[in-house]
N, C-alpha and C. Protein backbone atom coordinates (compact mmCIF):
# COMPACT_ATOMS: atom_id res chain seq x y z
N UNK A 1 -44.79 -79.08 45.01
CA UNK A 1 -44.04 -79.27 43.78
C UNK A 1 -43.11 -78.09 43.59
N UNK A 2 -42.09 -78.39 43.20
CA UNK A 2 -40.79 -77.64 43.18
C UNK A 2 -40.78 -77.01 41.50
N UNK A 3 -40.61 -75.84 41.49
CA UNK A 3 -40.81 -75.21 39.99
C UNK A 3 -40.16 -75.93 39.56
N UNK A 4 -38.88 -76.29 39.53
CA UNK A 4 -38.10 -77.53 38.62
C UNK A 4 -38.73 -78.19 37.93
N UNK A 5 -39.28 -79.03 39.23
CA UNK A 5 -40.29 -80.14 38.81
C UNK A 5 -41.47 -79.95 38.04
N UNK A 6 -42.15 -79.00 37.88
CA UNK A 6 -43.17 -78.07 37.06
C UNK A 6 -42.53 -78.12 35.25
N UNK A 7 -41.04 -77.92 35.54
CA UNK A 7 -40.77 -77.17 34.09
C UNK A 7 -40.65 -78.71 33.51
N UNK A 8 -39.87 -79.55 34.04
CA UNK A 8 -39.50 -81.22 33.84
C UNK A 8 -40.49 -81.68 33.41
N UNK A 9 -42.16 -81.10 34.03
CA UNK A 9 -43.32 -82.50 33.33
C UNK A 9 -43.71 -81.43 32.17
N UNK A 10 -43.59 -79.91 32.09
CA UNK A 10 -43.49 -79.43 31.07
C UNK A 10 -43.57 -79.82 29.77
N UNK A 11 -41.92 -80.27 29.97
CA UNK A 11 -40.96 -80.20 28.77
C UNK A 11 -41.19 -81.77 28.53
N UNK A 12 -42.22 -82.55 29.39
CA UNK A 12 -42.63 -83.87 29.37
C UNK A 12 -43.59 -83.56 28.14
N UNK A 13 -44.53 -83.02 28.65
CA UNK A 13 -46.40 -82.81 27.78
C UNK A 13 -45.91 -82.27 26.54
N UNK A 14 -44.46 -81.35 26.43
CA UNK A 14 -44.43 -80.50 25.22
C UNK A 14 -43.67 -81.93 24.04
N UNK A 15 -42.60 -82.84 24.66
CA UNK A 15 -42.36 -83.53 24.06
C UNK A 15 -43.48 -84.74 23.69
N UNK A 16 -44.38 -85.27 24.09
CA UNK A 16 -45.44 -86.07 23.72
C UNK A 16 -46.70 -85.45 22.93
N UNK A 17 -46.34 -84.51 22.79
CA UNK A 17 -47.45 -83.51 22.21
C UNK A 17 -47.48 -83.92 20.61
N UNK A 18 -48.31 -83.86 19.39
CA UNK A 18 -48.29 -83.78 18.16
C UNK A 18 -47.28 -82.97 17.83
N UNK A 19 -47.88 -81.60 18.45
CA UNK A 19 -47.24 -79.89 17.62
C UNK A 19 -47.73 -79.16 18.58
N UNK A 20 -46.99 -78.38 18.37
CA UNK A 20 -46.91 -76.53 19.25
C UNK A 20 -48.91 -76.95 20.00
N UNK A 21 -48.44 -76.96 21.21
CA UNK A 21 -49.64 -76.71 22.70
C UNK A 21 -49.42 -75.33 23.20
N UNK A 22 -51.11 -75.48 23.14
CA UNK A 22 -51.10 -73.80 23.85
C UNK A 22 -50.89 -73.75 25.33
N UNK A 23 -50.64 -72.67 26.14
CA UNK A 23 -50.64 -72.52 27.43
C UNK A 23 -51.45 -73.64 28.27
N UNK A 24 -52.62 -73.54 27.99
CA UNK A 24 -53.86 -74.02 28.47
C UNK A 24 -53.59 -75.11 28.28
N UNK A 25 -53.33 -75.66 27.01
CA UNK A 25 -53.66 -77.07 27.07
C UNK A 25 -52.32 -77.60 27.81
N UNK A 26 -51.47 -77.22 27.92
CA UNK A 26 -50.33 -77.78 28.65
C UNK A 26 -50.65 -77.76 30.07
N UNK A 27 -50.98 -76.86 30.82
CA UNK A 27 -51.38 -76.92 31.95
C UNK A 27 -52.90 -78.04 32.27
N UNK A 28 -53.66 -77.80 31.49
CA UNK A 28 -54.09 -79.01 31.76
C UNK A 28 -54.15 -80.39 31.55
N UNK A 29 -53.06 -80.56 30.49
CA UNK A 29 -52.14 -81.95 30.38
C UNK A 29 -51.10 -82.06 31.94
N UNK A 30 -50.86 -81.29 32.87
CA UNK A 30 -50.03 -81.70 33.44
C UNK A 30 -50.80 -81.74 34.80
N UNK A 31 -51.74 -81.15 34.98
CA UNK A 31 -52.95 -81.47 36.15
C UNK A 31 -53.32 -82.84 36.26
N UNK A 32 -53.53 -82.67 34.68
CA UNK A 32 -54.41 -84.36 35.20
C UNK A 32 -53.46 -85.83 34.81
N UNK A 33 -52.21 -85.66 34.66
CA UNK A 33 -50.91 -85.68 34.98
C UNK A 33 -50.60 -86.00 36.25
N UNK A 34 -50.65 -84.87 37.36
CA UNK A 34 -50.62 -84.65 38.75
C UNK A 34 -51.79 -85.41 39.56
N UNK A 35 -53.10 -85.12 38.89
CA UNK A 35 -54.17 -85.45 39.99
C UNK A 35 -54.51 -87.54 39.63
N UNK A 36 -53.55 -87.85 38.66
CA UNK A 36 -53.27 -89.92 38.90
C UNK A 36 -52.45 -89.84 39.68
N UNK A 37 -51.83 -88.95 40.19
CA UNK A 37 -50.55 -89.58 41.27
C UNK A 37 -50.77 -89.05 42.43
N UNK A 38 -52.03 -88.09 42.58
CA UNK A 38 -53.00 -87.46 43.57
C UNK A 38 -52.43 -86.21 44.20
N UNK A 39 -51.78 -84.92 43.31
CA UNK A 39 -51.07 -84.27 43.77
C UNK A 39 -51.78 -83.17 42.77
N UNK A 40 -51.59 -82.01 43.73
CA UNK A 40 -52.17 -80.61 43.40
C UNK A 40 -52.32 -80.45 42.02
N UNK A 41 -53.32 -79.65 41.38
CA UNK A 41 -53.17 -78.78 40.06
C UNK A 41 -52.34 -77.68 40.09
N UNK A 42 -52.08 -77.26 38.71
CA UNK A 42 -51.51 -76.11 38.73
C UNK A 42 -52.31 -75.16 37.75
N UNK A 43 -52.28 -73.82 38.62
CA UNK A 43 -52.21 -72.64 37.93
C UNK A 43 -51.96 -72.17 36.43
N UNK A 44 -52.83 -71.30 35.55
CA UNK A 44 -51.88 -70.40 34.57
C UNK A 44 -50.97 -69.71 34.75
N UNK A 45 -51.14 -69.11 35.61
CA UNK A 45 -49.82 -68.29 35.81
C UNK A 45 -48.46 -69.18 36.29
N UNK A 46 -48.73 -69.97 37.41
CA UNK A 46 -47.20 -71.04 37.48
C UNK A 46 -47.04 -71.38 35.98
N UNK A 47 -47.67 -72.09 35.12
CA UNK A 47 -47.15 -72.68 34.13
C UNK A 47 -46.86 -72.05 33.36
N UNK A 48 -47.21 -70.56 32.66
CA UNK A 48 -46.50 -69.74 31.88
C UNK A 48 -45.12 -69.23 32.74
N UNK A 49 -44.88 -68.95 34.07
CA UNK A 49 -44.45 -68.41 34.19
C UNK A 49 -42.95 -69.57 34.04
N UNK A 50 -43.16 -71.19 34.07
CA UNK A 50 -42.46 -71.83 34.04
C UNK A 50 -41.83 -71.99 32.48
N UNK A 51 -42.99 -71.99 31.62
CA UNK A 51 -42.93 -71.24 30.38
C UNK A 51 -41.44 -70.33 29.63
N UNK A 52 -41.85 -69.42 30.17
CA UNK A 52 -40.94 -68.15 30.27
C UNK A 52 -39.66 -68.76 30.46
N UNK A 53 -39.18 -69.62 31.72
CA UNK A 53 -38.02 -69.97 31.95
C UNK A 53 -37.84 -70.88 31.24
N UNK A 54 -38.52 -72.01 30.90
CA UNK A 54 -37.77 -72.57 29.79
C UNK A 54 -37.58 -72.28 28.54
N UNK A 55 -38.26 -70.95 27.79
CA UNK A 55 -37.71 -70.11 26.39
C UNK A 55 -36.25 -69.60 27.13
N UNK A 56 -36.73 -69.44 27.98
CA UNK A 56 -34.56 -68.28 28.50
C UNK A 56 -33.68 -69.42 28.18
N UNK A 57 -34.21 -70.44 28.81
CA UNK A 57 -33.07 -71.71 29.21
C UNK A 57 -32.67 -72.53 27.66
N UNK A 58 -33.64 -71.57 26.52
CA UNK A 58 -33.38 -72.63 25.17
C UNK A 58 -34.17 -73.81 25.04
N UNK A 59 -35.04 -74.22 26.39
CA UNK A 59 -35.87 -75.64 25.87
C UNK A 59 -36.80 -75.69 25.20
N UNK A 60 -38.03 -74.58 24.71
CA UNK A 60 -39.22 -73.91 24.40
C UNK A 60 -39.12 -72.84 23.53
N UNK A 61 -39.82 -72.63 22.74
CA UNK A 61 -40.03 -71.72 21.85
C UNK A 61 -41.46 -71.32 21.98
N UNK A 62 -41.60 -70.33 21.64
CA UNK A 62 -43.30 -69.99 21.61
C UNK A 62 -43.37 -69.67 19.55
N UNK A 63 -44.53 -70.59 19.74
CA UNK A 63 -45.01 -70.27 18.17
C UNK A 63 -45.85 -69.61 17.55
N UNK A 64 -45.24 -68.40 16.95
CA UNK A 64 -46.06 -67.22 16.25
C UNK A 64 -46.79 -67.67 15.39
N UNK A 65 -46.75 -68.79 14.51
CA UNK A 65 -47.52 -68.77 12.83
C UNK A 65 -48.62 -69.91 13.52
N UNK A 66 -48.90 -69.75 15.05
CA UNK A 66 -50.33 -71.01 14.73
C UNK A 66 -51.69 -70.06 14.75
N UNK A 67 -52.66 -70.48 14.21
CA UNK A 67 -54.13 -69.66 14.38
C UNK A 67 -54.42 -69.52 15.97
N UNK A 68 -55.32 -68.07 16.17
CA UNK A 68 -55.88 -67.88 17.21
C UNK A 68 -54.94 -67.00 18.29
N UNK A 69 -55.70 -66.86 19.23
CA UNK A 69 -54.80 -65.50 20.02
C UNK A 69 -53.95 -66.04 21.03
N UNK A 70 -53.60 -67.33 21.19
CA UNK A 70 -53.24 -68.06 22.57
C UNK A 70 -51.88 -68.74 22.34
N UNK A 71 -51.19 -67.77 23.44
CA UNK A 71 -49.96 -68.52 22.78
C UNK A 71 -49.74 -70.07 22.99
N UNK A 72 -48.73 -70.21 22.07
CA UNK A 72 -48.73 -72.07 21.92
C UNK A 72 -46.75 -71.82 21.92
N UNK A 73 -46.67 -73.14 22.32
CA UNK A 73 -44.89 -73.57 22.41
C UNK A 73 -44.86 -75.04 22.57
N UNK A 74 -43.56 -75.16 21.78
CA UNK A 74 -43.08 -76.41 21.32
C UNK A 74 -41.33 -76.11 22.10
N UNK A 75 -41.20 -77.84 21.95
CA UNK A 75 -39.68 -78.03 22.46
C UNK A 75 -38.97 -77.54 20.67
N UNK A 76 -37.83 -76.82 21.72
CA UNK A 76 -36.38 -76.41 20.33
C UNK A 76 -35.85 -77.63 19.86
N UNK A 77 -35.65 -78.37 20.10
CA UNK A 77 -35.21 -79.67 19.62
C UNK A 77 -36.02 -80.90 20.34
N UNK A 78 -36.25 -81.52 19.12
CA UNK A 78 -37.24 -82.68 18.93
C UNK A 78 -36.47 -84.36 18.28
N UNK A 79 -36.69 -85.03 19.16
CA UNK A 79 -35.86 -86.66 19.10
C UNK A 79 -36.56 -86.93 17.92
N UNK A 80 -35.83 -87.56 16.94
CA UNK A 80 -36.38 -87.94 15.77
C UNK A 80 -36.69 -89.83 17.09
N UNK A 81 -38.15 -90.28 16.27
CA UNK A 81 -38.11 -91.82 16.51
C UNK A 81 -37.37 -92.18 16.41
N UNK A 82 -37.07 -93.49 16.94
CA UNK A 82 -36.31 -94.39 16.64
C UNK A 82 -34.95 -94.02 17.55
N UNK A 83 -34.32 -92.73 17.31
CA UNK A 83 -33.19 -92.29 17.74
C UNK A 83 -33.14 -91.43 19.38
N UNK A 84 -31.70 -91.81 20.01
CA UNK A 84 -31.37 -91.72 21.13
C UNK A 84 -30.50 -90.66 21.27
């Protein structure tokens, strides 16, 4: 898997998400993601570090005001329903 492709199912799990996912849970939303289509897990460190590049790139934000010590991030812009 091509980091690209890492940040793409990313910015997949972060958009289907309720609200702001922590590290963890994103990475293991995208494992088991990977392991129905029978393809490797990933790492904490790949996925923060994919993380990282998508706050530079503007797609991600990391969110300071949630409880607990772990960081969490949400997409910067969010599709209202309904709309395209």
């Amino acid at each position: 898997m091509s980091a690209e492709q890492l940040r793409a199912e990313l910015a997949e799990v972060l958009a289907a998400a309720e609200g702001p996912t922590t590290t963890s849970a994103a990475r293991i939303a995208v494992t088991e993601r990977r392991r129905r289509c029978g393809r490797r897990a990933v790492v904490a460190e790949e996925v923060y570090r994919a993380l990282l590049t998508l706050q530079r790139r503007g797609v991600v934000r990391r969110v300071h005001d949630e409880p607990g010590r772990h960081a969490h991030w949400e997409l910067t812009h969010r599709r209202r329903p309904g709309r395209r």
